[in-house]
Protein backbone atom coordinates (compact mmCIF):
# COMPACT_ATOMS: atom_id res chain seq x y z
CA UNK A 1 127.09 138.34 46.73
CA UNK A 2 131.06 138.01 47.54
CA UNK A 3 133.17 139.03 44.56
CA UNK A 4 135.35 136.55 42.84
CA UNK A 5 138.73 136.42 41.72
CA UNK A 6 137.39 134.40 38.38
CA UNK A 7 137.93 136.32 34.94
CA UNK A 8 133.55 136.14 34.11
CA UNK A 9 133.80 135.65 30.66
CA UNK A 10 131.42 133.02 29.96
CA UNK A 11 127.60 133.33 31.21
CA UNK A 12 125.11 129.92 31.23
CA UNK A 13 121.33 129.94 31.14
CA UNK A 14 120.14 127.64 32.94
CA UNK A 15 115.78 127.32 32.54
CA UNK A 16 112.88 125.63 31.20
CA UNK A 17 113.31 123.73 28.23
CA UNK A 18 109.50 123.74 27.53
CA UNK A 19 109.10 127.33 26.96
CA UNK A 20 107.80 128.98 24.12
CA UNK A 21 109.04 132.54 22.71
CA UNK A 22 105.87 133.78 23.46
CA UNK A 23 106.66 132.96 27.42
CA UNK A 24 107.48 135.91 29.53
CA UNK A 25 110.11 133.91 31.12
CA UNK A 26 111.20 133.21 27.31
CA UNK A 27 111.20 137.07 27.04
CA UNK A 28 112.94 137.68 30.08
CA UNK A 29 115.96 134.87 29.05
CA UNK A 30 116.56 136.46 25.90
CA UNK A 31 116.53 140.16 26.68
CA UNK A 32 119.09 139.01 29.73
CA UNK A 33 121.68 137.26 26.83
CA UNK A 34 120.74 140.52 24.65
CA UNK A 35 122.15 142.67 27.14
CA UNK A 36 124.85 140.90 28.38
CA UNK A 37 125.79 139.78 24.51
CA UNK A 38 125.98 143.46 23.84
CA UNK A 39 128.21 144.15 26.84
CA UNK A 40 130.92 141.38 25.85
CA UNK A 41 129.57 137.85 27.43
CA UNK A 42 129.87 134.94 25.65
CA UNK A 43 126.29 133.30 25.99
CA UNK A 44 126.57 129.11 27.34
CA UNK A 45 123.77 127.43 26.91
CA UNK A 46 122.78 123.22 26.76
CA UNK A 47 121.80 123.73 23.09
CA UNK A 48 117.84 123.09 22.95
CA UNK A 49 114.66 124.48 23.14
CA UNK A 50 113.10 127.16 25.74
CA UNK A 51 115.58 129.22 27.36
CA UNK A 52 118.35 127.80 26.06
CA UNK A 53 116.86 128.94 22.56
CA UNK A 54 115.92 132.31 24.03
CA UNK A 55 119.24 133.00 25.39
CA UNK A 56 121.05 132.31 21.43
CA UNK A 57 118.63 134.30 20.14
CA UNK A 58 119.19 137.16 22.82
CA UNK A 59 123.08 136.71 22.14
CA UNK A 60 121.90 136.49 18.27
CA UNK A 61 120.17 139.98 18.59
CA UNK A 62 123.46 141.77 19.91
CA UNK A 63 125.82 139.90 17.37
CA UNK A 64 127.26 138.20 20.11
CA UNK A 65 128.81 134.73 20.97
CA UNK A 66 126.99 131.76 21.70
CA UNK A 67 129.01 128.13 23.03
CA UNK A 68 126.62 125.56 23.56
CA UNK A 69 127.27 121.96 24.74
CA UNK A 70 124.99 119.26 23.28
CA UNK A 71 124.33 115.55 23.92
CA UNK A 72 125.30 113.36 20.98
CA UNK A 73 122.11 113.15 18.92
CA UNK A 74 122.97 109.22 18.61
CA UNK A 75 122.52 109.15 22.43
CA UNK A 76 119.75 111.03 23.88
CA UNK A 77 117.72 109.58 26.35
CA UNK A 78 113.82 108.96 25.31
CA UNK A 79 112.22 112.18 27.54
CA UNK A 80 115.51 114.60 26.90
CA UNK A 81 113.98 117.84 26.01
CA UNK A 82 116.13 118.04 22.28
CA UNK A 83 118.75 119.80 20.20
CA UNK A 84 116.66 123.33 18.92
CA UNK A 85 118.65 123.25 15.20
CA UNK A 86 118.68 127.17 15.57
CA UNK A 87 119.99 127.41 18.35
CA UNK A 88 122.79 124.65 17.12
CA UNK A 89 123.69 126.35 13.68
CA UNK A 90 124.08 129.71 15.23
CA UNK A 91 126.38 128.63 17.85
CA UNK A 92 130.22 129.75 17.56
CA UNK A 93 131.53 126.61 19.35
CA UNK A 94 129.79 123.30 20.22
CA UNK A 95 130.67 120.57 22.84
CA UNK A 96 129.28 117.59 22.47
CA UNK A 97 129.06 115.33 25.47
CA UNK A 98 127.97 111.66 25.64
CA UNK A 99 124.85 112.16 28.44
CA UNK A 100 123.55 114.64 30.93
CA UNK A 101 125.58 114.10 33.68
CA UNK A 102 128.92 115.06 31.45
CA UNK A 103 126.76 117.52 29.76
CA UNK A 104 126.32 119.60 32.98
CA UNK A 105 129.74 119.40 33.98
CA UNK A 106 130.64 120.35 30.72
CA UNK A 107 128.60 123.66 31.09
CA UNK A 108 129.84 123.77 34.17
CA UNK A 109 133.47 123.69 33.17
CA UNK A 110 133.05 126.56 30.27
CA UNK A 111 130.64 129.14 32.33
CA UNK A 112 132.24 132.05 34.61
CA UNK A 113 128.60 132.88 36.13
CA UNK A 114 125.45 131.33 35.78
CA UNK A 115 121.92 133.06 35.13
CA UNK A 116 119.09 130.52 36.09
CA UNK A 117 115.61 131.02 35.07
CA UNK A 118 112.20 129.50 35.97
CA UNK A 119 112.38 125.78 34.86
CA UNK A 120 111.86 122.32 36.18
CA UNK A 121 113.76 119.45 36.84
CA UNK A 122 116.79 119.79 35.32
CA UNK A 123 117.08 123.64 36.21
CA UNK A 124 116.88 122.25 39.69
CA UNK A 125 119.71 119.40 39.31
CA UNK A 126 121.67 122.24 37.49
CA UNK A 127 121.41 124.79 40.50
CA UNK A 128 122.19 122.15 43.33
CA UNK A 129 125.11 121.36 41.24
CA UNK A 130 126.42 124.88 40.63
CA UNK A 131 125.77 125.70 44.46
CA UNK A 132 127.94 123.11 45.39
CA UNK A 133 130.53 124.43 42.89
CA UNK A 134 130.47 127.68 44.25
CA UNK A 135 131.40 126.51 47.69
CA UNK A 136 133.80 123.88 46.84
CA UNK A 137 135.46 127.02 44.49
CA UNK A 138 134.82 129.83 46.55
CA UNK A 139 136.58 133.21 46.12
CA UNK A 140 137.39 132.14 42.39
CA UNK A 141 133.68 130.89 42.03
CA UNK A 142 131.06 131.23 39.37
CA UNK A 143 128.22 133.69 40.89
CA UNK A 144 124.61 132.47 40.74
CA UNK A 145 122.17 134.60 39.27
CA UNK A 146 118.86 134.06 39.47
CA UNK A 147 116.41 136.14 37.95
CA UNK A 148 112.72 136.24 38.81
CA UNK A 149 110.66 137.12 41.88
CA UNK A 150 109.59 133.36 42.50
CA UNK A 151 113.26 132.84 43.01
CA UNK A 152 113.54 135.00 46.01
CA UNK A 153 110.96 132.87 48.12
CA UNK A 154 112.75 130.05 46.97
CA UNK A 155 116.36 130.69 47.54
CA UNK A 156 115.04 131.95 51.12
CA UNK A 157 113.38 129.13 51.77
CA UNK A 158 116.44 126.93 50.44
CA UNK A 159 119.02 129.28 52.76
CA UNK A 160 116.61 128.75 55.98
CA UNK A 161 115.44 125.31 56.01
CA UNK A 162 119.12 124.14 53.97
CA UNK A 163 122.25 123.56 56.19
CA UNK A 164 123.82 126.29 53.99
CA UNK A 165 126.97 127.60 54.75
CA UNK A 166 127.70 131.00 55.45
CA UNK A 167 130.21 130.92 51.72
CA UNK A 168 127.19 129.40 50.05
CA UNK A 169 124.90 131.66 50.62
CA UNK A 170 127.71 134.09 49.76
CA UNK A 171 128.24 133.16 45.62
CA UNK A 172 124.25 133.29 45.26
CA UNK A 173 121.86 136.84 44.34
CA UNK A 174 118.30 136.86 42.93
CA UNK A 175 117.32 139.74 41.12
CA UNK A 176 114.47 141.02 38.72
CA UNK A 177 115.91 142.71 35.08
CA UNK A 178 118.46 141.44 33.04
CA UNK A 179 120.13 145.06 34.00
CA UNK A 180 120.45 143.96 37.01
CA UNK A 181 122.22 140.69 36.07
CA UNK A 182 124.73 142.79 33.93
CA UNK A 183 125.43 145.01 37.19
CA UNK A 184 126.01 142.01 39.27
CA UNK A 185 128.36 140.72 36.99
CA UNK A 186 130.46 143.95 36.70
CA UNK A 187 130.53 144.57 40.71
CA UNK A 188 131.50 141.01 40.91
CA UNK A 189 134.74 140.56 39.81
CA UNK A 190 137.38 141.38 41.79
């Protein structure tokens, strides 16, 4: 991964919404906030259930900051995974946003970096999006983190078959610990 110019400040989760705290990916998304919480990050997450929840409670763990950026409970689409009420009231600051697209680009606005765990869906609209934020931004872009073995077949994959561009492949790392995540972050910033 390229370093960046970008102060990293702010850290999203991005993940499965469905997840349960018993979930080793649950596990994995909160010890990864609980490290980086006790190393300074401010943890960014969408402000519901699964890793979202596991990253606050990570953060929550370490004493550390939590921002997350909610849809406005009077607007939420039938099948949107929720607002986790935890997660909510232990927050330090909350944006809230009128649907998902502004709700992304919200959380795309506030993070520095991005840490993506296994999820569905929505993790995948929120990768392509931060991908193409990283290329359209690069040398002050956000690095992508994603943590997992799965993900290294899969970002592969995405690199080979993709059109991806020599910068885009540049602003993107998998790795396996949430140690590692912390010592991308530090060797990333220029």
């Amino acid at each position: 991964m390229d370093k960046t110019n970008k102060k990293i400040l702010r850290v999203a989760f991005f993940g499965d919404a469905m997840l349960s705290a018993d979930d080793p990916e649950y596990k994995k998304a909160e010890r990864t906030a609980e490290v980086l919480s006790e190393n300074g990050y401010i943890i960014v997450n969408g402000g519901g259930p699964g890793i979202m929840a596991a990253a606050t409670s990570g953060a929550k763990k370490a004493g550390g900051l939590v921002e997350v950026v909610i849809l406005d409970p009077n607007k939420q689409p039938e099948n949107y995974e929720g607002i986790d009420k935890n997660n909510v009231e232990y927050a330090t600051k909350k944006y809230v946003t009128s649907d998902y697209p502004e709700r992304l680009n919200k959380l795309m606005e506030v993070a520095d970096a991005y840490v993506i765990i296994k999820g569905g869906t929505g993790t995948l609209s929120e990768v392509g999006m931060v991908l193409e934020q990283g290329k359209f931004d690069y040398g002050k872009h956000e690095p992508v983190i994603f943590v997992g073995k799965e993900w290294r077949e899969i970002v592969k994959m995405i690199e080979e078959k993709m059109n991806f561009e020599k910068i885009e492949k540049n602003v993107v790392t998998v790795v396996d610990t949430p140690k590692e995540v912390l010592k991308v972050l530090a060797t990333v910033e220029s």
